[in-house]
Protein backbone atom coordinates (compact mmCIF):
# COMPACT_ATOMS: atom_id res chain seq x y z
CA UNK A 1 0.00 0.00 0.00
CA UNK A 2 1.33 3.33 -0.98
CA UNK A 3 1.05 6.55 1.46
CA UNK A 4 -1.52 7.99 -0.60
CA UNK A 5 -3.61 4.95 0.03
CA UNK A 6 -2.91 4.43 3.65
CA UNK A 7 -4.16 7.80 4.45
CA UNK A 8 -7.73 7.15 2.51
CA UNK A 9 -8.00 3.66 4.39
CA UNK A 10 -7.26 5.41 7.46
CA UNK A 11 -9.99 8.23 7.02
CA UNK A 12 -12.58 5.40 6.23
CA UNK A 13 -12.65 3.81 9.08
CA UNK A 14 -12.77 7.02 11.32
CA UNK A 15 -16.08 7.58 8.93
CA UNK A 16 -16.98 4.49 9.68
CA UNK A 17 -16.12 4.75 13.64
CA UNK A 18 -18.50 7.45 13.36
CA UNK A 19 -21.32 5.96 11.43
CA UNK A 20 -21.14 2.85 14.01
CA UNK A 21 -21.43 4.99 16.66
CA UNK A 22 -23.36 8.34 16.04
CA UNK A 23 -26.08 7.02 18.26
CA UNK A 24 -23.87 6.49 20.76
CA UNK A 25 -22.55 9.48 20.58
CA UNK A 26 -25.30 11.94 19.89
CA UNK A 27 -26.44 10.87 23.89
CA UNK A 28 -22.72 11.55 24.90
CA UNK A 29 -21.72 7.66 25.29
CA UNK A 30 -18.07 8.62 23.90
CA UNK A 31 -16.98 5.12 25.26
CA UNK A 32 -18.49 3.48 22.50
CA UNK A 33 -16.59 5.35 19.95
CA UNK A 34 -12.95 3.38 21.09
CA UNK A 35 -15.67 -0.10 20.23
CA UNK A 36 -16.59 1.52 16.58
CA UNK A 37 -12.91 2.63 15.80
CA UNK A 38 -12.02 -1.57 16.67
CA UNK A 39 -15.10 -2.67 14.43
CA UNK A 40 -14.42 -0.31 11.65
CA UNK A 41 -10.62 -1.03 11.17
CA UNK A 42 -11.29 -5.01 11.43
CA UNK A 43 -13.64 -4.63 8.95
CA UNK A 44 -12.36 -2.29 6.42
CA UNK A 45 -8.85 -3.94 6.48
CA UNK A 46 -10.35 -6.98 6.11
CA UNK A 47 -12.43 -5.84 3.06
CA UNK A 48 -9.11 -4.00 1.66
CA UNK A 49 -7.16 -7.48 2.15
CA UNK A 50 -9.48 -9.91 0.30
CA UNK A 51 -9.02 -7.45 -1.92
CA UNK A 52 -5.12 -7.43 -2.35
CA UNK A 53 -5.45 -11.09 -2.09
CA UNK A 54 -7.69 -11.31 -5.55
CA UNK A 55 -5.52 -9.18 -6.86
CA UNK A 56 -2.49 -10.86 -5.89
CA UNK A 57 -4.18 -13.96 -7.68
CA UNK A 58 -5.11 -12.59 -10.99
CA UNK A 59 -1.26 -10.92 -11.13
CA UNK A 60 -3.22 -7.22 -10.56
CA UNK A 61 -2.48 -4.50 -8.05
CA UNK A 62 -5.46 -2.48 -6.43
CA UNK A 63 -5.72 0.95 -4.84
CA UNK A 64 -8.50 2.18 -2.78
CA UNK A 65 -9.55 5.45 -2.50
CA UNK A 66 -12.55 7.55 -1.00
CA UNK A 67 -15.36 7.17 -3.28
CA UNK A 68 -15.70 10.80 -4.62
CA UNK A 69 -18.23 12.31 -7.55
CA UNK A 70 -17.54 14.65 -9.90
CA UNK A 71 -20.06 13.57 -13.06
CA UNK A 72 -23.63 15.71 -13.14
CA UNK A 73 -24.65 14.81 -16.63
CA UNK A 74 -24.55 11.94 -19.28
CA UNK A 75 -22.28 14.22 -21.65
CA UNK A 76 -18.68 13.85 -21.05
CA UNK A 77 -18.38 17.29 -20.40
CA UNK A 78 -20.65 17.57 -17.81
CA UNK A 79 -18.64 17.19 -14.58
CA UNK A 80 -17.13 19.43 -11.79
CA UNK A 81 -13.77 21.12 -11.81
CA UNK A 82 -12.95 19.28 -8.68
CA UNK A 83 -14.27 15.73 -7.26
CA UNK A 84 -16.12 15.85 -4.30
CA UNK A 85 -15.28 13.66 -1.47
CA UNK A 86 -18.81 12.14 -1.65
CA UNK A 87 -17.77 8.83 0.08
CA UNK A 88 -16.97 10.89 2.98
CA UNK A 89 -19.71 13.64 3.03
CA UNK A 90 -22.81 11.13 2.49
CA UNK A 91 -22.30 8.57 5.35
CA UNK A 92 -21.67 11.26 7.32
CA UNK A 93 -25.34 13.62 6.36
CA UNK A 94 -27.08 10.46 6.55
CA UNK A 95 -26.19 9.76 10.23
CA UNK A 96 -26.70 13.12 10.98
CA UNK A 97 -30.18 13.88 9.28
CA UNK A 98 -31.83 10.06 10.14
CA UNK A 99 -29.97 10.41 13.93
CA UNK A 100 -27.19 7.49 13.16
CA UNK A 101 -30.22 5.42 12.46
CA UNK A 102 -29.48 4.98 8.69
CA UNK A 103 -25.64 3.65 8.34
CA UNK A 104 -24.52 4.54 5.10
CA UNK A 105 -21.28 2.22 4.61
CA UNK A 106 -20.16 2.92 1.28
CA UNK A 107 -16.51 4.88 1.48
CA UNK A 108 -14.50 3.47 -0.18
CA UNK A 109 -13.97 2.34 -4.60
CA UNK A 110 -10.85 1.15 -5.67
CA UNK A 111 -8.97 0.90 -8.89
CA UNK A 112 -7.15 -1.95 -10.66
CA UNK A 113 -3.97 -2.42 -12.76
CA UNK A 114 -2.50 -5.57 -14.49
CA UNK A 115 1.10 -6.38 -12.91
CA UNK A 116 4.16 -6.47 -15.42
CA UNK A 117 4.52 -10.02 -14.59
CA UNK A 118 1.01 -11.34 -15.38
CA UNK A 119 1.33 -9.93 -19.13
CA UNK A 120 5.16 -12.20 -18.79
CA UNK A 121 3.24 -14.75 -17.48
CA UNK A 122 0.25 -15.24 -20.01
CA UNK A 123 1.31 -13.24 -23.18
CA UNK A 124 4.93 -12.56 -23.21
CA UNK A 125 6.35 -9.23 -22.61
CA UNK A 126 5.10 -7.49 -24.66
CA UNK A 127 1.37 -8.29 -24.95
CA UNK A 128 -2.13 -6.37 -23.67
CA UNK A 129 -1.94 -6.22 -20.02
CA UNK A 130 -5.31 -4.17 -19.69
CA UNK A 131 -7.25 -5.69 -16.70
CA UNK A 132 -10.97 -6.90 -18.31
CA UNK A 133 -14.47 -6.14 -16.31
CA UNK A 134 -14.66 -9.42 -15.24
CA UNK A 135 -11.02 -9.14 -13.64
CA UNK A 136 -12.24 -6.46 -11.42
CA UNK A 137 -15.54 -7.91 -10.70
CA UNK A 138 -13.27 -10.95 -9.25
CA UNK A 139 -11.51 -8.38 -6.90
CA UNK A 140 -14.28 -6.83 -5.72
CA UNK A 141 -15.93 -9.81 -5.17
CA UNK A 142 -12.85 -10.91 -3.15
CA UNK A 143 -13.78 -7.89 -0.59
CA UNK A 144 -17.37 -8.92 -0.23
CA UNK A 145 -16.63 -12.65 0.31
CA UNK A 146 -14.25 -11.99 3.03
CA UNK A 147 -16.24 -9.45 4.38
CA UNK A 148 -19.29 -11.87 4.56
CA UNK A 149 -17.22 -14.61 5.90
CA UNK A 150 -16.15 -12.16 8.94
CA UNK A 151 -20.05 -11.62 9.47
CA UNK A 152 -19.98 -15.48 9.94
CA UNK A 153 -17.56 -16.30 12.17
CA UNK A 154 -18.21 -13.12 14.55
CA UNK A 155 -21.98 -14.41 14.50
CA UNK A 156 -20.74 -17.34 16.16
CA UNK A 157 -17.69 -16.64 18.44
CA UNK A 158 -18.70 -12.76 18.73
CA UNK A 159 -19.67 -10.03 19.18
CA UNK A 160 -22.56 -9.97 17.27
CA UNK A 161 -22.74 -6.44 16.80
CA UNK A 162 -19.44 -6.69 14.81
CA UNK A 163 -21.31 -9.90 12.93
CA UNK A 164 -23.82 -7.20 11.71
CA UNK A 165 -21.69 -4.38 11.07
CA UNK A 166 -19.95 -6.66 8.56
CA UNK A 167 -22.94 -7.65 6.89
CA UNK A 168 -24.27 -4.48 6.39
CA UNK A 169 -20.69 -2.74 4.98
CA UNK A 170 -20.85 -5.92 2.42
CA UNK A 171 -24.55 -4.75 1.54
CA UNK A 172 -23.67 -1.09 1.36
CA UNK A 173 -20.84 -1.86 -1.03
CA UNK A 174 -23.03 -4.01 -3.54
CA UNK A 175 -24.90 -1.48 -4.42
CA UNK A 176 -24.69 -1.11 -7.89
CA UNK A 177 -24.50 2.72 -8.22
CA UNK A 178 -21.62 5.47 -8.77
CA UNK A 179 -18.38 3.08 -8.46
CA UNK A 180 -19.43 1.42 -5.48
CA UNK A 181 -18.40 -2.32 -5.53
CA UNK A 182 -21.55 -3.67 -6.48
CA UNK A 183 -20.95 -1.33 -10.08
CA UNK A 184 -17.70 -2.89 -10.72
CA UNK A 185 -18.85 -6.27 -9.90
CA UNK A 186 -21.97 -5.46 -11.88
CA UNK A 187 -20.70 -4.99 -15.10
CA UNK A 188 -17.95 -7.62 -15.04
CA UNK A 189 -20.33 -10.07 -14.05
CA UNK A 190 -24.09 -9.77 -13.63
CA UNK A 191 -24.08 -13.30 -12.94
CA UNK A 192 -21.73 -12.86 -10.28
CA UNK A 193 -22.98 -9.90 -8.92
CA UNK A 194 -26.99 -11.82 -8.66
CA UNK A 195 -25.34 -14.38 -6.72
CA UNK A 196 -23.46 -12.59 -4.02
CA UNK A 197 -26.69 -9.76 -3.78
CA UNK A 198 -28.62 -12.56 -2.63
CA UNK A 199 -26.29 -13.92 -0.46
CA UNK A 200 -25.96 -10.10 1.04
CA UNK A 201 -29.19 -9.63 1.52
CA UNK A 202 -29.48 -12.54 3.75
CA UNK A 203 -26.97 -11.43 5.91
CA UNK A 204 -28.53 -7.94 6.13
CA UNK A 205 -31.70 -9.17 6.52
CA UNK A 206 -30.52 -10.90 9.59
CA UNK A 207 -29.07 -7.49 10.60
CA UNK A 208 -32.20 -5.78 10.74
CA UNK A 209 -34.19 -8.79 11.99
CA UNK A 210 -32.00 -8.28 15.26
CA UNK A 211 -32.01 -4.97 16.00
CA UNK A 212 -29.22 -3.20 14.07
CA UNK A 213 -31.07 -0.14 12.68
């Protein structure tokens, strides 16, 4: 992980410490906020690692970055001067406005890039090394699978509340709009994408059933 990247992880999961918490907080239970900052890092490394792992696997690199928005229009032209950090600022308006009853978990998009040694590896050296849709559909996917599996286990050993917390940053992130996860996965692989949306909502339907929201 570059510096670059370290410092966007970083400033997800205090956004996500926050979005765990804001209920907490808003009636001055501060204690809670140390719990969040533990949940959010577990899970957003974890997410960030299966990941890297994918990546690792399909001879790719990815970076991951605060989701921002910058587009307004369907013409190319039509976009802002500067991105706006919207993967930061929505999370964030939504805890406020709904009083940290509606966790928006979706901070984070990421990027990938084909390795010199997987266009050694498959084409020789001097072949297309361009990462297809369905490449980065299998990272993302990576994130969401791992993520899903840490709702598992937690929902057995513990603590539950970190059990649900995981599902619902996996259902956040398949979303299939701006360049949330779900997008990428989306349009490398609808099949894909069907599959692990209904294994998501599952989880976060066992999230709500118990009292998360």
């Amino acid at each position: 992980m570059n510096e670059k990247e370290i410092i966007h992880v970083i400033i997800a999961i205090i956004i996500l410490s926050i979005v765990i918490s804001f209920t907490e907080l808003i009636q001055t239970n501060f204690y809670y906020l140390g719990t969040a900052i533990i949940f959010a890092s577990i899970i957003i490394i974890t997410n960030v690692l299966g990941k890297k792992v994918a990546a690792s696997f399909l001879d790719a690199s990815v970076e991951h970055s605060i989701l921002s928005w910058s587009r307004y229009g369907f013409k190319p032209d039509w976009h802002l001067k500067k991105e706006i950090p919207s993967g930061a600022i929505l999370p964030l308006v939504f805890s406020a406005f709904s009083l940290g009853y509606i966790k928006v978990m979706a901070i984070l998009t990421y990027d990938t890039s084909a390795l010199k040694r997987r266009a050694a590896k498959r084409f020789g050296h001097y072949s297309y090394t361009e990462m297809t849709d369905f490449h980065t559909a299998l990272v993302g996917a990576g994130g969401i699978v791992i993520t899903l599996l840490l709702a598992f286990i937690t929902y057995w050993t513990g603590p539950e509340t970190l059990a649900r917390m995981a599902a619902f940053y996996a259902f956040w992130n398949m979303i299939p709009v701006s360049k949330f996860d779900g997008t990428q996965i989306y349009f490398g692989s609808r099949v894909l994408w069907t599959i692990l949306t209904l294994i998501t909502l599952l989880f976060a339907a066992y999230a709500i059933f118990t009292g998360i929201y």
